[in-house]
C-alpha atoms as a PDB file:
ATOM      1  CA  UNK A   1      27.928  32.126   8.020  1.00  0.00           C
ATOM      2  CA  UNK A   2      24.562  31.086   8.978  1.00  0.00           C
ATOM      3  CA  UNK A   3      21.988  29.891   5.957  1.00  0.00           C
ATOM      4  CA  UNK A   4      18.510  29.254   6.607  1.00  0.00           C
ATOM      5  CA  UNK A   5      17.181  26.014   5.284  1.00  0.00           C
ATOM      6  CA  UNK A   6      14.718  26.451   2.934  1.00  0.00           C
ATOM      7  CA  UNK A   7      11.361  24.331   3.113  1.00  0.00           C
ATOM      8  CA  UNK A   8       7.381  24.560   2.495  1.00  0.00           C
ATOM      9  CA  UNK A   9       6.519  21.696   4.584  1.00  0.00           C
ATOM     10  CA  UNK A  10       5.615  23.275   7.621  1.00  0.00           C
ATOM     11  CA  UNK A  11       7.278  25.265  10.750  1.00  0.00           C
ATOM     12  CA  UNK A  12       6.119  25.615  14.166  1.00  0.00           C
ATOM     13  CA  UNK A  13       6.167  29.174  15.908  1.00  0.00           C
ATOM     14  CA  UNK A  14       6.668  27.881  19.344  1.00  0.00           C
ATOM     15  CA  UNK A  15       4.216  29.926  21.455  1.00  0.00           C
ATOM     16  CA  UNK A  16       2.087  31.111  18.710  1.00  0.00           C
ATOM     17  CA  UNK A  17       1.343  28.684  15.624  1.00  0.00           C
ATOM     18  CA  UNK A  18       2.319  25.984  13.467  1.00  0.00           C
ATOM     19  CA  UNK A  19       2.325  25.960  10.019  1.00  0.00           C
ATOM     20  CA  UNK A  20       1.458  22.724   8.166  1.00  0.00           C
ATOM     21  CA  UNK A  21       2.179  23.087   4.556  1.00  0.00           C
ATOM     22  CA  UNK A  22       1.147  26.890   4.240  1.00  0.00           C
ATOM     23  CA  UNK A  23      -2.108  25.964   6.545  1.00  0.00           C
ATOM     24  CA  UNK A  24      -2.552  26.966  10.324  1.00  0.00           C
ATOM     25  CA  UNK A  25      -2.756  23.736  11.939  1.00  0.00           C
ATOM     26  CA  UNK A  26      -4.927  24.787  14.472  1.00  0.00           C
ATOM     27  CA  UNK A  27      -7.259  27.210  12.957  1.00  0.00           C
ATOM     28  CA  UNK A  28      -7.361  25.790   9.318  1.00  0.00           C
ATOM     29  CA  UNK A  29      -7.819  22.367  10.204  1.00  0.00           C
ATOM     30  CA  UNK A  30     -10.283  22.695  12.861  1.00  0.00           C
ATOM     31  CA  UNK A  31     -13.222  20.156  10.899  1.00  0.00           C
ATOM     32  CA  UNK A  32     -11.035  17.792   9.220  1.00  0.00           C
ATOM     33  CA  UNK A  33     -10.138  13.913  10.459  1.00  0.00           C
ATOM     34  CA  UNK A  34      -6.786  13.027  10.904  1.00  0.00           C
ATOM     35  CA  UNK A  35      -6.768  11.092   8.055  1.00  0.00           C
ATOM     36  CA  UNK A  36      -7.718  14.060   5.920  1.00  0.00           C
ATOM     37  CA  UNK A  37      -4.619  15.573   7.309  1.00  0.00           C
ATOM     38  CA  UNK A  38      -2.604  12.875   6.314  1.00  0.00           C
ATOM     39  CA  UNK A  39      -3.678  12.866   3.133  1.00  0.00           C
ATOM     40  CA  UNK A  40      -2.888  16.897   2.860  1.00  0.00           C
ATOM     41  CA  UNK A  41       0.812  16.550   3.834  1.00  0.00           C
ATOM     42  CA  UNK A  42       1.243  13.685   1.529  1.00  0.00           C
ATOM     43  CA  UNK A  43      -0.323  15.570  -1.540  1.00  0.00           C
ATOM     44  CA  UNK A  44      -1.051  18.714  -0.914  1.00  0.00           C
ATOM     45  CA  UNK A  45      -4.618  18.083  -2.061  1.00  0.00           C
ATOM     46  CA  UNK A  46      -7.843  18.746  -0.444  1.00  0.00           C
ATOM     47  CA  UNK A  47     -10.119  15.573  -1.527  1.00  0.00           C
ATOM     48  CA  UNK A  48     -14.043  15.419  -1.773  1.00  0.00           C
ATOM     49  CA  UNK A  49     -16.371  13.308   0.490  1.00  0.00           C
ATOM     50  CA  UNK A  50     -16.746  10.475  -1.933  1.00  0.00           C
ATOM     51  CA  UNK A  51     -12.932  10.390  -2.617  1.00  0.00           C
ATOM     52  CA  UNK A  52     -12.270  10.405   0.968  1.00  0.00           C
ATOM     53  CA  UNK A  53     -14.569   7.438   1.273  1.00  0.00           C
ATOM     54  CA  UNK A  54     -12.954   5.821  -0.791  1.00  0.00           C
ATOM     55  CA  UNK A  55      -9.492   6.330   0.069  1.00  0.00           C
ATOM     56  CA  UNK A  56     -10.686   5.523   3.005  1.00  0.00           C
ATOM     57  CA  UNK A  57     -11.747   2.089   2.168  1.00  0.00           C
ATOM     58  CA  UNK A  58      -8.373   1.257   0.465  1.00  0.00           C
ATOM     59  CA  UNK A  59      -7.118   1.241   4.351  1.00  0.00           C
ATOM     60  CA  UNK A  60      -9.869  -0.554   5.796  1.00  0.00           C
ATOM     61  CA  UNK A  61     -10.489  -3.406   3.689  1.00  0.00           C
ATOM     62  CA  UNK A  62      -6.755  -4.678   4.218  1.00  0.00           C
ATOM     63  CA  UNK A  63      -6.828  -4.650   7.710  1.00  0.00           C
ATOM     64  CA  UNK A  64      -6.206  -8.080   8.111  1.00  0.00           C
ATOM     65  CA  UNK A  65      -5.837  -9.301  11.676  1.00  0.00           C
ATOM     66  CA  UNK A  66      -4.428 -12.904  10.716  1.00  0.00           C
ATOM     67  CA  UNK A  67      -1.227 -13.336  12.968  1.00  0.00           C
ATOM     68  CA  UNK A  68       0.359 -15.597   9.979  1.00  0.00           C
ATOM     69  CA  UNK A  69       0.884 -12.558   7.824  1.00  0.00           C
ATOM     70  CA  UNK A  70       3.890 -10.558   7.496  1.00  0.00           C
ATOM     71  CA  UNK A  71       4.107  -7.529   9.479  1.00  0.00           C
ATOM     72  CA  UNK A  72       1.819  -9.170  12.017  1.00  0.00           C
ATOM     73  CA  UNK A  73       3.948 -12.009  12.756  1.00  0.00           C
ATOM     74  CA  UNK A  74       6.241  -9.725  13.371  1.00  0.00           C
ATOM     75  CA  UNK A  75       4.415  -7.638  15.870  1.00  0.00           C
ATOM     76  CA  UNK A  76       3.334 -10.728  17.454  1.00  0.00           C
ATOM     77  CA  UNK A  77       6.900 -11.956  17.792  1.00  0.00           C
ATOM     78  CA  UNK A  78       7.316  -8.663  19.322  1.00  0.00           C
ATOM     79  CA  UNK A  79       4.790  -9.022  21.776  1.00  0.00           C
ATOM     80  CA  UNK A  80       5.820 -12.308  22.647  1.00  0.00           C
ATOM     81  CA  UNK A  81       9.132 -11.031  23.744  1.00  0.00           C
ATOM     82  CA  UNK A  82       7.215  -8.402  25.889  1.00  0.00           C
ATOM     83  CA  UNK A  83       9.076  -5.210  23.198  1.00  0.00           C
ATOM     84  CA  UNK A  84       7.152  -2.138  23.353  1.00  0.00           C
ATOM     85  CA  UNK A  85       4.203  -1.487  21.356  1.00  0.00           C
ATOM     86  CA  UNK A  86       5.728   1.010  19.183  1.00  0.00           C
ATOM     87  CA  UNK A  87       8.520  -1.459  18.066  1.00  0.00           C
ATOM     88  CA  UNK A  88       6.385  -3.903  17.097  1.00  0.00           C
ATOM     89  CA  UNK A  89       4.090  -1.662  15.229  1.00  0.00           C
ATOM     90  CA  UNK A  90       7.333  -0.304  13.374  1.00  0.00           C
ATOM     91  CA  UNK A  91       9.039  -3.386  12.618  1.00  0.00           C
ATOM     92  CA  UNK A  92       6.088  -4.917  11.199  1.00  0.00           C
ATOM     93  CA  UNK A  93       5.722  -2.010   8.524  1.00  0.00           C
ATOM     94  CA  UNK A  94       8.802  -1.996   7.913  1.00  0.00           C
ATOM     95  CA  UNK A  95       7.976  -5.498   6.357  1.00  0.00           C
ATOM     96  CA  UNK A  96       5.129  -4.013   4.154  1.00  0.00           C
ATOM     97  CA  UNK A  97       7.742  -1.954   1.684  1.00  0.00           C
ATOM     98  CA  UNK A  98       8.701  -5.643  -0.185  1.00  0.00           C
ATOM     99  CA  UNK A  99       8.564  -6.434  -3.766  1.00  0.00           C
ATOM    100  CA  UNK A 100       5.699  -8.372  -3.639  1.00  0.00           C
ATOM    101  CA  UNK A 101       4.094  -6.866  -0.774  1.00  0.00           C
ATOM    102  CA  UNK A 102       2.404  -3.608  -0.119  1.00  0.00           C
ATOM    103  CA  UNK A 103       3.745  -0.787  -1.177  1.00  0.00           C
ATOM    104  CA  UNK A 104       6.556  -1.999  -4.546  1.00  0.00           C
ATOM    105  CA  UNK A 105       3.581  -3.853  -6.050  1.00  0.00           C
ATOM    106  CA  UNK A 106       1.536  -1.079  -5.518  1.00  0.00           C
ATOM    107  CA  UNK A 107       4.260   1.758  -6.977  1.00  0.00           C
ATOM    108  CA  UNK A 108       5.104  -0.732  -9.615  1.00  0.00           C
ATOM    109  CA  UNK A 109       1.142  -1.315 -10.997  1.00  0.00           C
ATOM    110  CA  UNK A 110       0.803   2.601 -11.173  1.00  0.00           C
ATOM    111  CA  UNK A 111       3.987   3.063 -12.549  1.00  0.00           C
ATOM    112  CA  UNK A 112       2.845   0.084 -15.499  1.00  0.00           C
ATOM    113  CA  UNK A 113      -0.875   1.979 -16.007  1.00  0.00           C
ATOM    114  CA  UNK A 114       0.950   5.546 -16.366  1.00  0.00           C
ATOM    115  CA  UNK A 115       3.446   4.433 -19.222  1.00  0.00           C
ATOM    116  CA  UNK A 116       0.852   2.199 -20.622  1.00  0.00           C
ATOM    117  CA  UNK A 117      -1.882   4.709 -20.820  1.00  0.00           C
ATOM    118  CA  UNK A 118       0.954   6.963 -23.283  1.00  0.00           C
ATOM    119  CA  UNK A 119       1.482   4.147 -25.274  1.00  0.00           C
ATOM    120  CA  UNK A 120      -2.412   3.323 -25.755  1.00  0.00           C
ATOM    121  CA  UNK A 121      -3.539   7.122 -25.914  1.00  0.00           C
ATOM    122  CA  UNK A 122      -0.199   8.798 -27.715  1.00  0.00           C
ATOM    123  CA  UNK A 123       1.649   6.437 -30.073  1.00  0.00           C
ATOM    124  CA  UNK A 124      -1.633   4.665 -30.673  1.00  0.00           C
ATOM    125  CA  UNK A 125      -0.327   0.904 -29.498  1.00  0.00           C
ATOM    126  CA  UNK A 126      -2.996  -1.905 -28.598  1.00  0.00           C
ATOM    127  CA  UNK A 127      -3.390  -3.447 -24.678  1.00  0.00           C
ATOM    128  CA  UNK A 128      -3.199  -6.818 -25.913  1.00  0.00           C
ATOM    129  CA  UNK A 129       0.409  -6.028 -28.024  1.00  0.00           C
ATOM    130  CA  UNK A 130       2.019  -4.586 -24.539  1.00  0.00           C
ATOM    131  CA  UNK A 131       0.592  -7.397 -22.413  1.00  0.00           C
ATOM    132  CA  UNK A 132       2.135  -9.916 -25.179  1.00  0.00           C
ATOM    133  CA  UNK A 133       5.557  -8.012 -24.748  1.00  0.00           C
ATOM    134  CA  UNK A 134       5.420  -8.553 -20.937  1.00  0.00           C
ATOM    135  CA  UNK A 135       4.571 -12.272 -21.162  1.00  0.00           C
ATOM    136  CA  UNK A 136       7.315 -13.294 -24.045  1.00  0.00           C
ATOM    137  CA  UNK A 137      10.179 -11.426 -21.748  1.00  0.00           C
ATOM    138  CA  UNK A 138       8.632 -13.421 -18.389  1.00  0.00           C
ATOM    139  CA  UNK A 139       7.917  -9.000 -17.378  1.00  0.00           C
ATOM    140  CA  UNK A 140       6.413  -9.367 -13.880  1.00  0.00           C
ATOM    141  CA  UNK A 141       2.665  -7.783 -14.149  1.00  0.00           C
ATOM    142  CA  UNK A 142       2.003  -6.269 -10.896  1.00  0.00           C
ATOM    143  CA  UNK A 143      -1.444  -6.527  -9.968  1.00  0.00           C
ATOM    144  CA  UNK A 144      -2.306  -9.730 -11.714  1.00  0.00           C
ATOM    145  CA  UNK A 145      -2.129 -12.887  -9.792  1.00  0.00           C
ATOM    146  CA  UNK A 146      -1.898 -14.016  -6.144  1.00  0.00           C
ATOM    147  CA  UNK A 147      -0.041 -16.586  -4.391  1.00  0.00           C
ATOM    148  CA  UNK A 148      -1.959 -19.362  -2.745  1.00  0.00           C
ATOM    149  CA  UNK A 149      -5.353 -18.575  -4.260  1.00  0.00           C
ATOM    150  CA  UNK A 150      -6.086 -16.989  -7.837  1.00  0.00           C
ATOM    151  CA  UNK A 151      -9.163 -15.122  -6.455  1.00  0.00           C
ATOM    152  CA  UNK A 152      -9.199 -12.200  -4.191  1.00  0.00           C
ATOM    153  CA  UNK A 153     -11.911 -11.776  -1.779  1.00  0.00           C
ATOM    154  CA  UNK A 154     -11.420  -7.892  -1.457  1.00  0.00           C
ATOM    155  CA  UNK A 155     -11.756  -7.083  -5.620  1.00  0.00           C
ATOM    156  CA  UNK A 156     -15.731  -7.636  -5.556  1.00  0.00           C
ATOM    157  CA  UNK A 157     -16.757  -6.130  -2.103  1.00  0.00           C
ATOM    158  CA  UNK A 158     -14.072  -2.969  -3.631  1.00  0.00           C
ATOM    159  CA  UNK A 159     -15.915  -3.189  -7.244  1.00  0.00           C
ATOM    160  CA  UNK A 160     -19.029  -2.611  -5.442  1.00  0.00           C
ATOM    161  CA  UNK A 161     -18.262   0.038  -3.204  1.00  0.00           C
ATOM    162  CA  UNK A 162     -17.071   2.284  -6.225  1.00  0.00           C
ATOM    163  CA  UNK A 163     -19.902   0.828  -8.317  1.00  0.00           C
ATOM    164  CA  UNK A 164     -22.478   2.615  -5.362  1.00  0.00           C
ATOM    165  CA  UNK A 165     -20.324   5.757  -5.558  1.00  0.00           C
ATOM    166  CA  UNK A 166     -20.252   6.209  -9.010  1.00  0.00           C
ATOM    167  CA  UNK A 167     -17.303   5.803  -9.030  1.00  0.00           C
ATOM    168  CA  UNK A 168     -16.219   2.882 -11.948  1.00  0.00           C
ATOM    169  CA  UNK A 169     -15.861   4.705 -14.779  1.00  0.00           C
ATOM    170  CA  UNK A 170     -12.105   5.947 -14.304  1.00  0.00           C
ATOM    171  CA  UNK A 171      -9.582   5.413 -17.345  1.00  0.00           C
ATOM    172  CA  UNK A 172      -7.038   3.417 -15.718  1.00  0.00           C
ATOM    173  CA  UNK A 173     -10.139   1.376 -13.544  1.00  0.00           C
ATOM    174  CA  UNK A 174     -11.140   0.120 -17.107  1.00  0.00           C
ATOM    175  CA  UNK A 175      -7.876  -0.504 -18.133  1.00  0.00           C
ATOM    176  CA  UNK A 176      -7.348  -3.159 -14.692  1.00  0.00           C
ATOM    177  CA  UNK A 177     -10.130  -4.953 -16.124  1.00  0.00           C
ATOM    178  CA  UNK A 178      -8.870  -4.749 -20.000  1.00  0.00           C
ATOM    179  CA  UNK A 179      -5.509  -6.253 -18.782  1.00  0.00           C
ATOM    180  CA  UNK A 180      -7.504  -9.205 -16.536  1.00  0.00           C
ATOM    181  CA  UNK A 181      -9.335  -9.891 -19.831  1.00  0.00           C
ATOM    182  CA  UNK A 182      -6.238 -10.521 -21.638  1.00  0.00           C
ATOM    183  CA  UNK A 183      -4.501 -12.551 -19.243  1.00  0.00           C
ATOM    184  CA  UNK A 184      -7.282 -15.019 -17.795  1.00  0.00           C
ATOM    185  CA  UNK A 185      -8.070 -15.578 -21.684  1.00  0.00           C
ATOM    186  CA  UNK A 186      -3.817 -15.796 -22.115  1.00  0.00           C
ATOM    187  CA  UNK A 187      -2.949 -17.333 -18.708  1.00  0.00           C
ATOM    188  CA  UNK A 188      -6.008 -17.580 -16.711  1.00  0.00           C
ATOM    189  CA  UNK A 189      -4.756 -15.079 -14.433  1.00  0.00           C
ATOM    190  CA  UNK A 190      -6.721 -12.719 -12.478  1.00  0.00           C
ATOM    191  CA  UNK A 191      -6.559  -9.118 -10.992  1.00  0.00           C
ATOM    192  CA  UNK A 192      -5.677  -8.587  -7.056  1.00  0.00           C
ATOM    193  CA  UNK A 193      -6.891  -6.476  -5.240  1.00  0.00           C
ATOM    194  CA  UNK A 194      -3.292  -4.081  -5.725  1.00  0.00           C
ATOM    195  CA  UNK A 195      -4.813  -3.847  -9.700  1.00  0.00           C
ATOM    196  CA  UNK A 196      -7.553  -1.479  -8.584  1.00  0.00           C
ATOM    197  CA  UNK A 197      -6.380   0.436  -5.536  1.00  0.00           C
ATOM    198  CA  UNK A 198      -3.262   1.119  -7.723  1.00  0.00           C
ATOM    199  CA  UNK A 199      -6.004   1.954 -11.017  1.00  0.00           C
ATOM    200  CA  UNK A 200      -7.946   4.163  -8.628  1.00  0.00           C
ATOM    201  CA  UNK A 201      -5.289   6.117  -7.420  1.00  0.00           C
ATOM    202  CA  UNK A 202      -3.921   7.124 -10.781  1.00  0.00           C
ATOM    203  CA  UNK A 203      -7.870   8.083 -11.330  1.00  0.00           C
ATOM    204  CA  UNK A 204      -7.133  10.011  -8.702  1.00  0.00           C
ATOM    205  CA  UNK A 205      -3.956  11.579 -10.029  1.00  0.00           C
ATOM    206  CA  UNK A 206      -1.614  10.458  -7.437  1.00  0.00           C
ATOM    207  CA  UNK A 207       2.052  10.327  -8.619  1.00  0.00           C
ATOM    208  CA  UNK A 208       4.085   7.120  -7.083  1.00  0.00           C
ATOM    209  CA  UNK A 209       6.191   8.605  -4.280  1.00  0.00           C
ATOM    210  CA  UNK A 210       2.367  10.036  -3.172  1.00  0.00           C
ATOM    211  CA  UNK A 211       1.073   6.722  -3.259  1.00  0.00           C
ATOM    212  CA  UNK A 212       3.826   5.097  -1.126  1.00  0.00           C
ATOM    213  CA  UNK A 213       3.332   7.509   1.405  1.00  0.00           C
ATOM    214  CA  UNK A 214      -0.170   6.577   1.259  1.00  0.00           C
ATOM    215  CA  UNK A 215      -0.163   2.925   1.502  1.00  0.00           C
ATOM    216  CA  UNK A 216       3.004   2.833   3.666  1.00  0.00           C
ATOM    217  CA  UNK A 217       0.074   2.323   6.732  1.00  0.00           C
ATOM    218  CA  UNK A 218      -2.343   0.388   4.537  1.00  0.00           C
ATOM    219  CA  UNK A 219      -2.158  -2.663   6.761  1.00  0.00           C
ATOM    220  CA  UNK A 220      -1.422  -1.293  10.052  1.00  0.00           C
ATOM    221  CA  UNK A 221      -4.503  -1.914  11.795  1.00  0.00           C
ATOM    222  CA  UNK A 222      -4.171  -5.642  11.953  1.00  0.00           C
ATOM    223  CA  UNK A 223      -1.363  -5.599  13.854  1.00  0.00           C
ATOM    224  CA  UNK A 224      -2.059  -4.481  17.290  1.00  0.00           C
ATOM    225  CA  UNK A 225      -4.932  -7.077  17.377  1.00  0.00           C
ATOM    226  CA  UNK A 226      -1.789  -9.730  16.750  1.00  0.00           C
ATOM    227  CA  UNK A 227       0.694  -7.863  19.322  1.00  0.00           C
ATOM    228  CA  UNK A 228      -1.946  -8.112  21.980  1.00  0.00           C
ATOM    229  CA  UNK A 229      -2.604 -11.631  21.344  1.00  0.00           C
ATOM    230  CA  UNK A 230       0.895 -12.818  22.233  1.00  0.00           C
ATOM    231  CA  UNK A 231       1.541  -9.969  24.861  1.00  0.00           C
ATOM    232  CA  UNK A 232      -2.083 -12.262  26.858  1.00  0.00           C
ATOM    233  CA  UNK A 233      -0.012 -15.863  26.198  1.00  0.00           C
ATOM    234  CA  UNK A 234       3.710 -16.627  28.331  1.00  0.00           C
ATOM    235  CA  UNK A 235       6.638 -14.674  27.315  1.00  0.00           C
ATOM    236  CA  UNK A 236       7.921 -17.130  24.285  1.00  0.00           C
ATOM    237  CA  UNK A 237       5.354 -19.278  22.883  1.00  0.00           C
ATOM    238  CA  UNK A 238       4.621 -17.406  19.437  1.00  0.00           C
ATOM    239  CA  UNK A 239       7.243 -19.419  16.765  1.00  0.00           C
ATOM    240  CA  UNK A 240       9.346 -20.717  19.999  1.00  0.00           C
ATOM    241  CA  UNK A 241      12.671 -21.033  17.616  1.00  0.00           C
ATOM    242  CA  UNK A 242      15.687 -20.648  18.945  1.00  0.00           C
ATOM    243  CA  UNK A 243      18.635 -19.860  16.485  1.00  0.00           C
ATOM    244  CA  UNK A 244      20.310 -22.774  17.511  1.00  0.00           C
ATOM    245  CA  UNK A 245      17.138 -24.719  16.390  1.00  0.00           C
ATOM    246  CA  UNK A 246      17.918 -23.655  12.577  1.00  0.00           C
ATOM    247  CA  UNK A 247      20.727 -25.948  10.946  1.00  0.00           C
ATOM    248  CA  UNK A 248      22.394 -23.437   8.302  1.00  0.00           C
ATOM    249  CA  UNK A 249      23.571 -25.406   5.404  1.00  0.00           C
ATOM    250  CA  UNK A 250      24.644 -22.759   2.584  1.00  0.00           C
ATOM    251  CA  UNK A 251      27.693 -20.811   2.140  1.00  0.00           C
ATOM    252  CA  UNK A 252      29.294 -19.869   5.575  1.00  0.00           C
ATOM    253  CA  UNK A 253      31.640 -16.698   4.198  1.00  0.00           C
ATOM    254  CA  UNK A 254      29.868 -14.475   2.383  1.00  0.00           C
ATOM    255  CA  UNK A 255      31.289 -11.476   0.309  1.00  0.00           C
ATOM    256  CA  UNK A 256      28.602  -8.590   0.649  1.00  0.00           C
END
């Protein structure tokens, strides 16, 4: 027997329409930007000018176009093997869904602000008692800290932007800076920038699956900058290692 499969995301009347949620793609969305468009399929939402500014920001301030990091290593090492530009892009986001990079830190710091904001505002518990707890059972604190360097260059130039909009005065903004307080006077340990855009999204009422599907392109830009770069040099030269160049000294069998 044939069963219909049921679904509100969207269907296309070939020849006629397309439906995009319950919107006509082509007559309801005749003003907005692609990435307003995004943003409605991930959420559902239609977002003001100011919060589309600043969502907007989140994306463009970590466009990084430095070929050492992750995903655009990889699209360089794609490029240097002459792979198509769509693999390269792909295989370098597929990079960006790590624990500590992108999107699980990200899912992981809203996911901390959401249960900590019950225990503050419902059974009445104090920041510095939770952040304690975390510390004595080595908890990691997503959002706090950064490899390399302790400061972040993006948290100030981000604090200002929201600081011009008017917009610093969320709950869980104030709480990224309550937490920082306690840990650089515990551990001197500071906020990255994955602290705010995670605080200003729960401002924003995003739940966590909406905010992966939000960030999952938050570094994209930088990476066609780094596939073009080794697609200009000769066919090889980005990290020329061969695998017979790497001398494997762990366990040979392996039980997966």
């Amino acid at each position: 027997m044939h069963t219909h499969y049921p679904t509100d995301s969207g269907y296309a009347y070939l020849s006629e329409k397309s439906i995009f949620r319950e919107k006509d793609l082509h007559n309801d969305f005749t003003s907005e930007s692609w990435f307003e468009l995004n943003l409605y399929g991930i959420t559902g939402r239609e977002f003001t000018e100011v919060q589309l500014k600043i969502l907007n920001y989140i994306w463009r301030s970590t466009s990084y176009s430095d070929i050492r990091i992750w995903p655009n290593r990889i699209a360089a090492l794609a490029g240097t093997t002459r792979s198509t530009a769509l693999m390269s892009i792909v295989g370098g986001l597929s990079s960006c869904d790590a624990e500590l990079f992108v999107t699980q830190p990200l899912v992981n710091c809203l996911v901390m602000y959401q249960k900590m904001e019950k225990l503050l505002t419902i059974h009445g518990q104090s920041l510095e008692f939770l952040i304690q707890q975390k510390l004595d059972s080595n908890e990691t604190i997503f959002g706090f800290g950064r490899p390399i360097t302790s400061v972040d260059e993006r948290v100030p130039h981000f604090v200002s932007y929201l600081n011009r909009l008017g917009c610093d005065k969320g709950f869980h903004f104030k709480l990224a800076f309550k937490i920082e307080a306690i840990l650089k006077a515990k551990k001197n340990i500071q906020m990255n920038i994955a602290a705010l855009y995670s605080a200003v999204l729960a401002d924003l009422e995003f739940n966590k699956t909406e905010l992966s599907l939000f960030v999952s392109l938050l570094v994209v830009a930088g990476m066609p900058p780094c596939y073009l770069d080794a697609q200009k040099k000769p066919p090889g030269t980005f990290l020329p290692i061969k695998c017979s160049d790497i001398n494997f000294v762990g366990e040979k069998d392996k039980s997966w």
